[in-house]
PDB file of N, CA and C in Angstrom:
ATOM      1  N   UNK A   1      -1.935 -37.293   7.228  1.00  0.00           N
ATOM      2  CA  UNK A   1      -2.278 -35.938   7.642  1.00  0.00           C
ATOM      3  C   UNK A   1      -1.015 -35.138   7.956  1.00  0.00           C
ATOM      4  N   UNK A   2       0.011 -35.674   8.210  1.00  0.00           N
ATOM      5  CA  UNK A   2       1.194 -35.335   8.870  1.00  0.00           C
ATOM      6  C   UNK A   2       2.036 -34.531   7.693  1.00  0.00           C
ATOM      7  N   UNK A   3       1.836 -35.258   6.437  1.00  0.00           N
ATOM      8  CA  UNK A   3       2.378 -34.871   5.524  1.00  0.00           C
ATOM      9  C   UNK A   3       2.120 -33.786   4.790  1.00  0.00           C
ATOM     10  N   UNK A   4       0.711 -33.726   4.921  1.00  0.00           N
ATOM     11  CA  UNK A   4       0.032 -32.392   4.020  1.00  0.00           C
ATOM     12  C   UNK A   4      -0.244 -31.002   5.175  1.00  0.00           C
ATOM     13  N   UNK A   5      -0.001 -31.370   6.402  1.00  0.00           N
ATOM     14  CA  UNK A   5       0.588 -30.413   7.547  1.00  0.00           C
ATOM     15  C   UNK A   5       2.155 -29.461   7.197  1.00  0.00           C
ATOM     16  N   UNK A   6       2.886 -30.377   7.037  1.00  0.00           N
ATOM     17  CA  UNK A   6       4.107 -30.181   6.563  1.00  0.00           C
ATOM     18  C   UNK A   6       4.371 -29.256   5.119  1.00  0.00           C
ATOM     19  N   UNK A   7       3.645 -30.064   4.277  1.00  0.00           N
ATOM     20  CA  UNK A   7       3.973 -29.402   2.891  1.00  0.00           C
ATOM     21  C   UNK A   7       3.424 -27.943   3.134  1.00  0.00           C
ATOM     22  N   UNK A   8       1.754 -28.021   3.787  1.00  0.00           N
ATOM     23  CA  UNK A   8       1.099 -26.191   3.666  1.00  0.00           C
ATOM     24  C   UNK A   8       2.773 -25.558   4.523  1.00  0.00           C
ATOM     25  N   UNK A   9       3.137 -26.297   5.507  1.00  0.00           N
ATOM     26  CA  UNK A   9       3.431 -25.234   6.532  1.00  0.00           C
ATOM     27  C   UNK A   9       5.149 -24.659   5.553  1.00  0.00           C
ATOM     28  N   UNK A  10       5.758 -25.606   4.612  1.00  0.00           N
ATOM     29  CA  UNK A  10       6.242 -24.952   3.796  1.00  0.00           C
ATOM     30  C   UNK A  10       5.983 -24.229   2.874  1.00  0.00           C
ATOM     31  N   UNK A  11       4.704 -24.167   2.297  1.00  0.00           N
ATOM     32  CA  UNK A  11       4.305 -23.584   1.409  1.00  0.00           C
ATOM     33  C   UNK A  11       4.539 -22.275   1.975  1.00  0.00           C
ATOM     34  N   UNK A  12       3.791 -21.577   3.417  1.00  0.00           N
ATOM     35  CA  UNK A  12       3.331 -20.558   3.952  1.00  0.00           C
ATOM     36  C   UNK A  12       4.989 -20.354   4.225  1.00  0.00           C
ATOM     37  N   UNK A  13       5.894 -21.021   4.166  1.00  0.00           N
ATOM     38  CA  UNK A  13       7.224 -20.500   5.068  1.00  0.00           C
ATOM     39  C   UNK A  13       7.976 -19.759   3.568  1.00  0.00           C
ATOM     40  N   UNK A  14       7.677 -20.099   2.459  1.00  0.00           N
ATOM     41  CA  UNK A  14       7.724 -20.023   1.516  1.00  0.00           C
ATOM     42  C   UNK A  14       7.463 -18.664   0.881  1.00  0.00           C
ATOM     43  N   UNK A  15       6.379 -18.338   0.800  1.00  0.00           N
ATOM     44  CA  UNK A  15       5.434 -17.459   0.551  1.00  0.00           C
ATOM     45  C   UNK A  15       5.597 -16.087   1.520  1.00  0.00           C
ATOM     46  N   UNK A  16       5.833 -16.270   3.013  1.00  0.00           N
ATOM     47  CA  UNK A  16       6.219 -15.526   3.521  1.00  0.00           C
ATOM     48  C   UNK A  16       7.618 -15.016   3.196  1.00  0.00           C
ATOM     49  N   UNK A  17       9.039 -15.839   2.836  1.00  0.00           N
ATOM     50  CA  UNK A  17      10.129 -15.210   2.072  1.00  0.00           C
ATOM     51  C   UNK A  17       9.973 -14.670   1.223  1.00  0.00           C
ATOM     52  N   UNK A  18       9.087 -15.197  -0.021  1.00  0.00           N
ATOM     53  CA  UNK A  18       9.345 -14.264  -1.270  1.00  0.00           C
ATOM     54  C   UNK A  18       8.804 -12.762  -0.579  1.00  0.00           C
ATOM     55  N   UNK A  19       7.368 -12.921   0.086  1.00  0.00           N
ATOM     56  CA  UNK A  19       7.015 -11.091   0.721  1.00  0.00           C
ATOM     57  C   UNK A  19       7.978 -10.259   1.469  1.00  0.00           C
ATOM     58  N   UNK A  20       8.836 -11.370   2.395  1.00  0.00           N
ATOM     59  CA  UNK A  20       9.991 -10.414   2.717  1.00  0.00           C
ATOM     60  C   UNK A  20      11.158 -10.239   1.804  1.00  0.00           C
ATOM     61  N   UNK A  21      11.114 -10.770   0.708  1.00  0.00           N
ATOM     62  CA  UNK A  21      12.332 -10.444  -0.083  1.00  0.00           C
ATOM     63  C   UNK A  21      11.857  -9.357  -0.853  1.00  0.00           C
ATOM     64  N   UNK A  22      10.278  -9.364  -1.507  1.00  0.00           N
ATOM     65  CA  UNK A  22      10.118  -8.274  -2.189  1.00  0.00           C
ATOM     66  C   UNK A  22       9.966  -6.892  -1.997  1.00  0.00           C
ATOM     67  N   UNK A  23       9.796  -6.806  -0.158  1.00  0.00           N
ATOM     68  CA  UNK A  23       9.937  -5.791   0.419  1.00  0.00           C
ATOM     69  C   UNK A  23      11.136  -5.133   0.415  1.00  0.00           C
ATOM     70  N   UNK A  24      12.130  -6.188   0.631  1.00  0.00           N
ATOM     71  CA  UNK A  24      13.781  -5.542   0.741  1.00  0.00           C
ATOM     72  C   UNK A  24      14.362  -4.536  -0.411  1.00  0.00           C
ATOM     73  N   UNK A  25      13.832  -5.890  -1.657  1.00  0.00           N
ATOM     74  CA  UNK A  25      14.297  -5.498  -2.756  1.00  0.00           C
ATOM     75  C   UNK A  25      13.729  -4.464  -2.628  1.00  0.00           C
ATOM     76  N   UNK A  26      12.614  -3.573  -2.872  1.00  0.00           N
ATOM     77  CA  UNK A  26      11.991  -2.558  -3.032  1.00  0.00           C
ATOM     78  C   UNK A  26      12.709  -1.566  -2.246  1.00  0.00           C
ATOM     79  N   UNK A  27      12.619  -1.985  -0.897  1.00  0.00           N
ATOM     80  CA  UNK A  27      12.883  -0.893  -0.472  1.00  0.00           C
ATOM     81  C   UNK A  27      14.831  -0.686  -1.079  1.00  0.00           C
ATOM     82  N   UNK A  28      15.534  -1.736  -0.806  1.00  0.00           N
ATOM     83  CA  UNK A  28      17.013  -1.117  -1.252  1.00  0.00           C
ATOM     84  C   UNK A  28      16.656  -0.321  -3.134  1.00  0.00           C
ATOM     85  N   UNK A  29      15.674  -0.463  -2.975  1.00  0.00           N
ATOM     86  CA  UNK A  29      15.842   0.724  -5.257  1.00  0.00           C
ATOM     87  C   UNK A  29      14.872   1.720  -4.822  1.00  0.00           C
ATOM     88  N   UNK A  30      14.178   2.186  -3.631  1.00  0.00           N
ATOM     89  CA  UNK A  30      13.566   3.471  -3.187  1.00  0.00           C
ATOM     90  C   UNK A  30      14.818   4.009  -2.618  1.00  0.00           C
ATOM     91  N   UNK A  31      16.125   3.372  -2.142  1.00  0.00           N
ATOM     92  CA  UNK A  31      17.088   3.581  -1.348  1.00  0.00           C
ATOM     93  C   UNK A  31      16.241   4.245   0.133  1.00  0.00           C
ATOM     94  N   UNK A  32      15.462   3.396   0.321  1.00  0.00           N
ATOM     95  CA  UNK A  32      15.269   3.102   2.095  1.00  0.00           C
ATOM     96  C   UNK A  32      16.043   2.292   2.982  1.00  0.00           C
ATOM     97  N   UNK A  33      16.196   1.785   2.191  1.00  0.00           N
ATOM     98  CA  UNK A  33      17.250   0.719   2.980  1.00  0.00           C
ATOM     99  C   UNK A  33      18.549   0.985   2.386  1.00  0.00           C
ATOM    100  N   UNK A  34      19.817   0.943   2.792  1.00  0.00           N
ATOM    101  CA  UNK A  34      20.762   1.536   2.109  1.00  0.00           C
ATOM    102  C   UNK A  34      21.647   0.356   3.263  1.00  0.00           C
ATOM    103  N   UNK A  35      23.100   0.156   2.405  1.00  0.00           N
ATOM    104  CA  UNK A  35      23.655  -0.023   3.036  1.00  0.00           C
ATOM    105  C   UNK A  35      25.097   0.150   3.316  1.00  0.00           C
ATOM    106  N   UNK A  36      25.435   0.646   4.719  1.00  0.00           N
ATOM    107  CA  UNK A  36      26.845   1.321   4.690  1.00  0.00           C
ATOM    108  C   UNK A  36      27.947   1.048   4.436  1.00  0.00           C
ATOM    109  N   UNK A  37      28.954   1.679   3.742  1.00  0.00           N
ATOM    110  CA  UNK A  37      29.719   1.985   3.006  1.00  0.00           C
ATOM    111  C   UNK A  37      29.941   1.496   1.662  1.00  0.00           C
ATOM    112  N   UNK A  38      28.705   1.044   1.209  1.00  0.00           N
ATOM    113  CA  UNK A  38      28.158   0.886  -0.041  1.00  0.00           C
ATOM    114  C   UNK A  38      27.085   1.853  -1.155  1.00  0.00           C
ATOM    115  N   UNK A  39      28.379   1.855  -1.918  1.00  0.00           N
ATOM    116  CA  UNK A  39      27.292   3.123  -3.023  1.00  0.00           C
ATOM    117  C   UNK A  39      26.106   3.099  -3.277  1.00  0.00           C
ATOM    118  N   UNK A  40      25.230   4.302  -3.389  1.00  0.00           N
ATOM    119  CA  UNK A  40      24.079   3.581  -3.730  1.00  0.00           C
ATOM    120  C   UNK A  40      23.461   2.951  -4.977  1.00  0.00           C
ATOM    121  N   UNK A  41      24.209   2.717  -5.915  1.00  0.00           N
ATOM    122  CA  UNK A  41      24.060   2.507  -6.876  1.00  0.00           C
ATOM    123  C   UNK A  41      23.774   1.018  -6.981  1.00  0.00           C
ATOM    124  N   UNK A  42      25.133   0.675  -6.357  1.00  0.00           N
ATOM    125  CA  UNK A  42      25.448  -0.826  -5.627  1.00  0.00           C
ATOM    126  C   UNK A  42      24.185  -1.369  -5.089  1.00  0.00           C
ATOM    127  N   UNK A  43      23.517  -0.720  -4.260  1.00  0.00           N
ATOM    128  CA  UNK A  43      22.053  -1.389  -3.699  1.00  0.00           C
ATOM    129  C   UNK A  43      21.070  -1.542  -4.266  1.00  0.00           C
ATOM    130  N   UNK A  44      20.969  -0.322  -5.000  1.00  0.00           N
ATOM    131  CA  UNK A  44      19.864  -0.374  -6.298  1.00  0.00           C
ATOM    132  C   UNK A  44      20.077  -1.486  -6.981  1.00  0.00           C
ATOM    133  N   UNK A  45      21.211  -1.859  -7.588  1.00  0.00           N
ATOM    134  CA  UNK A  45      21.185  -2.806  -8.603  1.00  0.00           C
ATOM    135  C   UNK A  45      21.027  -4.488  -7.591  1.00  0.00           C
ATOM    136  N   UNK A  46      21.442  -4.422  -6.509  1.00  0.00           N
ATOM    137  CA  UNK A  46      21.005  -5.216  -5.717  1.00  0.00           C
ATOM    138  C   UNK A  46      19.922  -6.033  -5.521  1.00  0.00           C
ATOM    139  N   UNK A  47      18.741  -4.629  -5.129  1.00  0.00           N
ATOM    140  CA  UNK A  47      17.725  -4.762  -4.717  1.00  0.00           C
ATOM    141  C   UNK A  47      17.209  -5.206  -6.612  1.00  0.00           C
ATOM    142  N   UNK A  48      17.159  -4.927  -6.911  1.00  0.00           N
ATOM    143  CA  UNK A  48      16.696  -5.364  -8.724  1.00  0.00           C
ATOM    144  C   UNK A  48      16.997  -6.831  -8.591  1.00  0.00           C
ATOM    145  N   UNK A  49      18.469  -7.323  -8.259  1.00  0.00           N
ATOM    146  CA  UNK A  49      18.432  -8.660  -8.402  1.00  0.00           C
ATOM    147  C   UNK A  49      17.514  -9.416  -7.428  1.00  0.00           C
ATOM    148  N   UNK A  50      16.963  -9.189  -6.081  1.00  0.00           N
ATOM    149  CA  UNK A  50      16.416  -9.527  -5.222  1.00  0.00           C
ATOM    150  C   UNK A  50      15.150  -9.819  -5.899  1.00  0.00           C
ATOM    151  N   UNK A  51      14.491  -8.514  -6.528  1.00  0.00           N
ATOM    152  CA  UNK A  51      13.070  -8.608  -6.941  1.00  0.00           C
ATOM    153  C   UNK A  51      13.297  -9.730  -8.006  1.00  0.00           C
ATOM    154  N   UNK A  52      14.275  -9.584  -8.967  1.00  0.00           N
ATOM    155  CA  UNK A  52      13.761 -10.916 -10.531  1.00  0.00           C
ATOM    156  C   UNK A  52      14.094 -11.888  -9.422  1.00  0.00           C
ATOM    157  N   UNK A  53      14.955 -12.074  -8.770  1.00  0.00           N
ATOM    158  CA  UNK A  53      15.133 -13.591  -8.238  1.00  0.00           C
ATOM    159  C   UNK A  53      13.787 -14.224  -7.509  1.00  0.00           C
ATOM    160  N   UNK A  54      13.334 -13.249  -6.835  1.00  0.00           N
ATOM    161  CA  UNK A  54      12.205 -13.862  -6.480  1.00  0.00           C
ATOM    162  C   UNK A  54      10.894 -13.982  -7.262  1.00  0.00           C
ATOM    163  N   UNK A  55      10.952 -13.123  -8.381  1.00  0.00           N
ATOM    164  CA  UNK A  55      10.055 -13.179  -9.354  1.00  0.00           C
ATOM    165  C   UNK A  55      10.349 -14.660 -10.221  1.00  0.00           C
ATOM    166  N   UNK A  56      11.585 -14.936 -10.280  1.00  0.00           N
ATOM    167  CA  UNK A  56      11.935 -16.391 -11.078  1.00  0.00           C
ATOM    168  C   UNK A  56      11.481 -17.429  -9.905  1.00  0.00           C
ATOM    169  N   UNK A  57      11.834 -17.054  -8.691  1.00  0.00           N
ATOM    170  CA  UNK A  57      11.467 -18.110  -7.694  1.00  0.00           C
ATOM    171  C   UNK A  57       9.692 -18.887  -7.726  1.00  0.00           C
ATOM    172  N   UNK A  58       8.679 -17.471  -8.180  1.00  0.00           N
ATOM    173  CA  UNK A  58       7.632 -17.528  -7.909  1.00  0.00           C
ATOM    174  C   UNK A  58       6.987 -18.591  -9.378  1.00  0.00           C
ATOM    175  N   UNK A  59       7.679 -17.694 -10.469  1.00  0.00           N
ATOM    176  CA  UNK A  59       6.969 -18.678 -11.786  1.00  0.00           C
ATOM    177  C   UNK A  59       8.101 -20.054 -11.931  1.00  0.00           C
ATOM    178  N   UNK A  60       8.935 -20.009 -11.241  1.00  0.00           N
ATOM    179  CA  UNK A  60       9.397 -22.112 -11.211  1.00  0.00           C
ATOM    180  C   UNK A  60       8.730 -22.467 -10.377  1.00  0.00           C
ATOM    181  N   UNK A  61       8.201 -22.044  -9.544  1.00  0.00           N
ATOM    182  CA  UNK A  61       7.304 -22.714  -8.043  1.00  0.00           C
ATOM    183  C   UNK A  61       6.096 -23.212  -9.232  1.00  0.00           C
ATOM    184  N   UNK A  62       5.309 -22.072  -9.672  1.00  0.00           N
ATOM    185  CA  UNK A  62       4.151 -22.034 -10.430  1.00  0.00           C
ATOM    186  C   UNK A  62       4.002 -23.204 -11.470  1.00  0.00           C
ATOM    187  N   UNK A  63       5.231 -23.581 -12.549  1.00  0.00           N
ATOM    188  CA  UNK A  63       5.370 -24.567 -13.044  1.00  0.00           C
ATOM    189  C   UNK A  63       5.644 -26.004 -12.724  1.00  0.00           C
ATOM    190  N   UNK A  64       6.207 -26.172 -11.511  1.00  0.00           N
ATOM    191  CA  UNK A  64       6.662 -27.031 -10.719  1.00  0.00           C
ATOM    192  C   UNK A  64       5.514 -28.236 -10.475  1.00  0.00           C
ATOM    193  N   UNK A  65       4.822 -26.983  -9.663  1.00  0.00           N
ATOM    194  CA  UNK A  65       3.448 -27.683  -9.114  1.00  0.00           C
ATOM    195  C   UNK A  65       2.341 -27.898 -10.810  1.00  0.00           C
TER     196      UNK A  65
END
């Protein structure tokens, strides 16, 4: 029981990063989030890598299992 406690509670620890990463990303390419003394261009392309990374994160998880 101990074990399949463990795995959900990574799953959910999991699942909760990719939602906060896809928020970030988003928000740094709405440039809501910005960050100082960095162009904004710089964040935009940032926040882009944030979103595929976690978009690659989500379909290797998907295949994995």
């Amino acid at each position: 029981m101990k074990m399949q406690e463990n795995n959900l509670t990574g799953i959910l620890i999991w699942i909760v990063g990719v939602i906060i990463s896809l928020t970030v990303g988003s928000a740094m390419i709405n440039k809501t989030l910005l960050i100082p003394m960095i162009p904004a261009i710089v964040t935009i392309v940032s926040g882009w890598v944030v979103i595929i990374g976690s978009i690659i994160s989500v379909i290797l998880m998907i295949f994995n299992k």
